[in-house]
PDB file of N, CA and C in Angstrom:
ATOM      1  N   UNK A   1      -7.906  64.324  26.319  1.00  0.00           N
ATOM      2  CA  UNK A   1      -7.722  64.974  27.609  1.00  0.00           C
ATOM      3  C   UNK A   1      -8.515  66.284  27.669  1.00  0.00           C
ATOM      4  N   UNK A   2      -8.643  67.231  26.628  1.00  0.00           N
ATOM      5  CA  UNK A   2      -9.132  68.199  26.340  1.00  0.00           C
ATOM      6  C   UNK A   2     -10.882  67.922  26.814  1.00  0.00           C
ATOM      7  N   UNK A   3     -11.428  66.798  26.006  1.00  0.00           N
ATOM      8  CA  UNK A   3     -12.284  66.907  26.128  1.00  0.00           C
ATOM      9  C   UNK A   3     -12.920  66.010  27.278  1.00  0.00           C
ATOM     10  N   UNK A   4     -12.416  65.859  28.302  1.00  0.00           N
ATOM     11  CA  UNK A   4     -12.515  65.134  29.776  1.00  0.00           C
ATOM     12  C   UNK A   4     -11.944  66.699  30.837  1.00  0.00           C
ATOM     13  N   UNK A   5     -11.914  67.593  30.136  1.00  0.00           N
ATOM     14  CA  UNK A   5     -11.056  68.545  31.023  1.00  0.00           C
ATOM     15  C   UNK A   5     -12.887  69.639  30.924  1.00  0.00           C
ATOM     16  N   UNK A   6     -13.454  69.474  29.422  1.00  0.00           N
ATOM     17  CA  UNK A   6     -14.618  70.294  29.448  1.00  0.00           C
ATOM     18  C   UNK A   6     -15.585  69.964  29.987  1.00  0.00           C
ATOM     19  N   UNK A   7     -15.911  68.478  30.252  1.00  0.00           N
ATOM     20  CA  UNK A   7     -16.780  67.901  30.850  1.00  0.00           C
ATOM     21  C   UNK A   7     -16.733  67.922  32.455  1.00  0.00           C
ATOM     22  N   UNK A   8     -15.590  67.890  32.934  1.00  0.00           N
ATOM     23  CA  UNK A   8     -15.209  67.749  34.646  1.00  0.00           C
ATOM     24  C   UNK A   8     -15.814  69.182  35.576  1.00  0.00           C
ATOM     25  N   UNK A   9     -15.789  70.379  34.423  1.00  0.00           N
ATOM     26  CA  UNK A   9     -15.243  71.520  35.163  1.00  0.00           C
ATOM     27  C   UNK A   9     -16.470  72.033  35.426  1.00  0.00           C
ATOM     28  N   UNK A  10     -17.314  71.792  34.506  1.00  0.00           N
ATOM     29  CA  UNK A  10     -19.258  71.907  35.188  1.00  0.00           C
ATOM     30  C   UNK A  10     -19.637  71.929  36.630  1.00  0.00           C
ATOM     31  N   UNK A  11     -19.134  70.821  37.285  1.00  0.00           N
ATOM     32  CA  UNK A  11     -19.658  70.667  38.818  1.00  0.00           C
ATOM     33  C   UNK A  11     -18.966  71.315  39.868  1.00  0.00           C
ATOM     34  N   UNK A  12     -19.591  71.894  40.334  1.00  0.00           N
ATOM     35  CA  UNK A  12     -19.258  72.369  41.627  1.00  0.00           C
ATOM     36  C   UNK A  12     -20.193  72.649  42.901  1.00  0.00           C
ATOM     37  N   UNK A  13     -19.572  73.162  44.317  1.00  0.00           N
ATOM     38  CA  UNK A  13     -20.556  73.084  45.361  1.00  0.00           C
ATOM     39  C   UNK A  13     -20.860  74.317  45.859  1.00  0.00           C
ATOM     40  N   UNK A  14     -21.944  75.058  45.349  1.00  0.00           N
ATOM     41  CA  UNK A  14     -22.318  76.319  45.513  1.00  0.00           C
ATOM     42  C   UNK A  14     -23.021  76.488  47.090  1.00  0.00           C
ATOM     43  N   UNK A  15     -22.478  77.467  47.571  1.00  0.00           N
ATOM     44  CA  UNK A  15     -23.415  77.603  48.755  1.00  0.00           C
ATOM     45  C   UNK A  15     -23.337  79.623  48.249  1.00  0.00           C
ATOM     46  N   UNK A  16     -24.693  79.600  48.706  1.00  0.00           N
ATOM     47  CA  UNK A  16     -25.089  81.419  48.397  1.00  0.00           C
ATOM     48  C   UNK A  16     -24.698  82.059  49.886  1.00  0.00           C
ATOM     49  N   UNK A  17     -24.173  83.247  49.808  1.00  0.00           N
ATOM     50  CA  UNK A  17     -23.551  84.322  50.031  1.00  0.00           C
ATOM     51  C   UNK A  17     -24.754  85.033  51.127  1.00  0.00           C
ATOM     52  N   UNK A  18     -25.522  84.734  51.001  1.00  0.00           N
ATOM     53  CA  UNK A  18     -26.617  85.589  51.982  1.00  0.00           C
ATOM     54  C   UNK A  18     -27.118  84.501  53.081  1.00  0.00           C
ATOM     55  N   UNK A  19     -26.876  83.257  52.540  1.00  0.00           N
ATOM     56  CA  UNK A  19     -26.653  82.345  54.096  1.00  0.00           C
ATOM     57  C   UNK A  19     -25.435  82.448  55.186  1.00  0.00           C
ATOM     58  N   UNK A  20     -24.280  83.177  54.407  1.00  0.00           N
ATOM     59  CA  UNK A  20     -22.788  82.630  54.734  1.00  0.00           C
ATOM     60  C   UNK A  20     -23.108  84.247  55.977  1.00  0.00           C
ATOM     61  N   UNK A  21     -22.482  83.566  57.008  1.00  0.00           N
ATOM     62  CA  UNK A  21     -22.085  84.488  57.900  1.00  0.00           C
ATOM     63  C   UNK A  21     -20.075  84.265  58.191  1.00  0.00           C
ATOM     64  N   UNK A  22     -19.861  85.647  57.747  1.00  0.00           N
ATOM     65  CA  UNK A  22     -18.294  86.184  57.831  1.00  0.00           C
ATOM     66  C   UNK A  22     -17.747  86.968  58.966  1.00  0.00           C
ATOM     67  N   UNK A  23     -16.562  86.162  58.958  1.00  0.00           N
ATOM     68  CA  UNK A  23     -16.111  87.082  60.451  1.00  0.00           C
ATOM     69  C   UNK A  23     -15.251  88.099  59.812  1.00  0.00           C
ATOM     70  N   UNK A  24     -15.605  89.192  60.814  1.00  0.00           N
ATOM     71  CA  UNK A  24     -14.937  90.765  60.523  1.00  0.00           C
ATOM     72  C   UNK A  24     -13.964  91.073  61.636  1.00  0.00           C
ATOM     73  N   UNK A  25     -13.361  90.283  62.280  1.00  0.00           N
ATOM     74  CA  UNK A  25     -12.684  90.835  62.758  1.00  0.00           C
ATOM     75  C   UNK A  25     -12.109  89.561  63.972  1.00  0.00           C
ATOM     76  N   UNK A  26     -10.665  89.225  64.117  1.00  0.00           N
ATOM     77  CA  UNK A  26     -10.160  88.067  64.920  1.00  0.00           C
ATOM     78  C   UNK A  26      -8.927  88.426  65.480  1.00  0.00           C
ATOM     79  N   UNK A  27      -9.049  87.781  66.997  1.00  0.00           N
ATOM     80  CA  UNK A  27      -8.372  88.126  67.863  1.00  0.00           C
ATOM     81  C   UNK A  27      -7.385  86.653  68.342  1.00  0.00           C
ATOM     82  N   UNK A  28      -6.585  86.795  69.088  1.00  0.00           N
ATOM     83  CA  UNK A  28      -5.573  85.927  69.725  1.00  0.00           C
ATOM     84  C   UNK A  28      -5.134  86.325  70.925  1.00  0.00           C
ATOM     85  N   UNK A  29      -5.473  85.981  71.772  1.00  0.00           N
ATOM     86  CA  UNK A  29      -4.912  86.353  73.470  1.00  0.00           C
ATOM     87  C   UNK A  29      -4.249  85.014  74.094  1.00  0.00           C
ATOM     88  N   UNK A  30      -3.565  85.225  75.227  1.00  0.00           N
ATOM     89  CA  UNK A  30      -2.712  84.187  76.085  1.00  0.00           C
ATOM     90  C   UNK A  30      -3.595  84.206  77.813  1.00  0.00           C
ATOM     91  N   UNK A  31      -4.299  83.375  77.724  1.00  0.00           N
ATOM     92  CA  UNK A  31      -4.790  83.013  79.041  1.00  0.00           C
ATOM     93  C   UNK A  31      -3.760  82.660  80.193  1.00  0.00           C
ATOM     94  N   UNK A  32      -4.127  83.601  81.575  1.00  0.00           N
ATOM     95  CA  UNK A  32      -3.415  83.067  82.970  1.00  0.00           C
ATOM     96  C   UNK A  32      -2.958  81.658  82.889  1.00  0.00           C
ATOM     97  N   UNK A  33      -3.660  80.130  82.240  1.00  0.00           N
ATOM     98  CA  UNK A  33      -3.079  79.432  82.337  1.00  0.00           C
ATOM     99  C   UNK A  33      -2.398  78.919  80.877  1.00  0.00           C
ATOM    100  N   UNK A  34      -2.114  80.149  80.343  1.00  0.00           N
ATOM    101  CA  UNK A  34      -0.926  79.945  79.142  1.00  0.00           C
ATOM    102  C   UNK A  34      -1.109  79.239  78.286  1.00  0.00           C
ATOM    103  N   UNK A  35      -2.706  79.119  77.735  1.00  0.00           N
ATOM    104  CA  UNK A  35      -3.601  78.608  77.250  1.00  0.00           C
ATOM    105  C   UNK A  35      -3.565  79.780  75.634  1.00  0.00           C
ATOM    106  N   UNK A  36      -4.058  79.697  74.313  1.00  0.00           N
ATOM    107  CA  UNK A  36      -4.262  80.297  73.593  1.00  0.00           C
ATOM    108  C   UNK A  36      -6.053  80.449  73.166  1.00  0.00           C
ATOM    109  N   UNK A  37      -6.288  81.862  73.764  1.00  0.00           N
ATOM    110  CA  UNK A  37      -7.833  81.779  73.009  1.00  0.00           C
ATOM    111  C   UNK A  37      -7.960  82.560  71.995  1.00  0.00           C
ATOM    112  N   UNK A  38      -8.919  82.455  70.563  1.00  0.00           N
ATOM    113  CA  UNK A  38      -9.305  83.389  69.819  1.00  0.00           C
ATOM    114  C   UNK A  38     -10.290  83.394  70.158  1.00  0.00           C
ATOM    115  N   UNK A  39     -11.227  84.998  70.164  1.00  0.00           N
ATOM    116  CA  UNK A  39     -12.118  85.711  69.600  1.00  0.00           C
ATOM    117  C   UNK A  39     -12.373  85.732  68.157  1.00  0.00           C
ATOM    118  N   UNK A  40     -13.632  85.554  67.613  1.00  0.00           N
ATOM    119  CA  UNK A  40     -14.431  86.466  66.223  1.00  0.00           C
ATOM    120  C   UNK A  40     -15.355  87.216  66.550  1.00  0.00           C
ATOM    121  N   UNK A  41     -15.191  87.870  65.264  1.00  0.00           N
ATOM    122  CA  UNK A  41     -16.192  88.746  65.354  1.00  0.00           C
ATOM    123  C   UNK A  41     -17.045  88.824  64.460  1.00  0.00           C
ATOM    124  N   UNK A  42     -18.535  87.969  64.727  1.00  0.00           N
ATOM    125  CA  UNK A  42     -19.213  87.289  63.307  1.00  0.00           C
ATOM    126  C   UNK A  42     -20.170  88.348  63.236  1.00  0.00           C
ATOM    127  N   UNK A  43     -20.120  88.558  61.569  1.00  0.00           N
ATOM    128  CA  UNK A  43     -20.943  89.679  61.251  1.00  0.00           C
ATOM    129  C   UNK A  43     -22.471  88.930  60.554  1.00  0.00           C
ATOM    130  N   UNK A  44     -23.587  89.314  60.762  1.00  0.00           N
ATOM    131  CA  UNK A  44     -24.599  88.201  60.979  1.00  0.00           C
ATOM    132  C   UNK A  44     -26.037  89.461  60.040  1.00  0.00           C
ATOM    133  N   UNK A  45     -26.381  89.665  59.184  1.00  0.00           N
ATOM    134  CA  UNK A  45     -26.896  90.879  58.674  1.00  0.00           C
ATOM    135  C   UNK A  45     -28.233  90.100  58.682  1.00  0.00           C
ATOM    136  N   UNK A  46     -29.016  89.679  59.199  1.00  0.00           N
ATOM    137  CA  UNK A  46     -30.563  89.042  59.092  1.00  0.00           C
ATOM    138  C   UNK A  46     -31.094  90.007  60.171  1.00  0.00           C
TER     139      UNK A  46
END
């Protein structure tokens, strides 16, 4: 088991950090027709 536990843990799905656009900031409001909208606020550094 040990050694099916060292072999498994190698792979993974990298995505880099300077493609990734992060939101800084999220909102929740109640629309006239009593509807739920969010806002983000995507922070985009290119």
């Amino acid at each position: 088991m040990l050694a099916l536990l060292i072999f498994t843990t190698g792979c993974w799905d990298q995505d880099s950090l300077k493609d990734a656009r992060l939101a800084n900031a999220t909102a929740y409001d109640l629309t006239p027709e009593g509807m739920l909208k969010q806002t983000l606020e995507i922070v985009d550094d290119s």
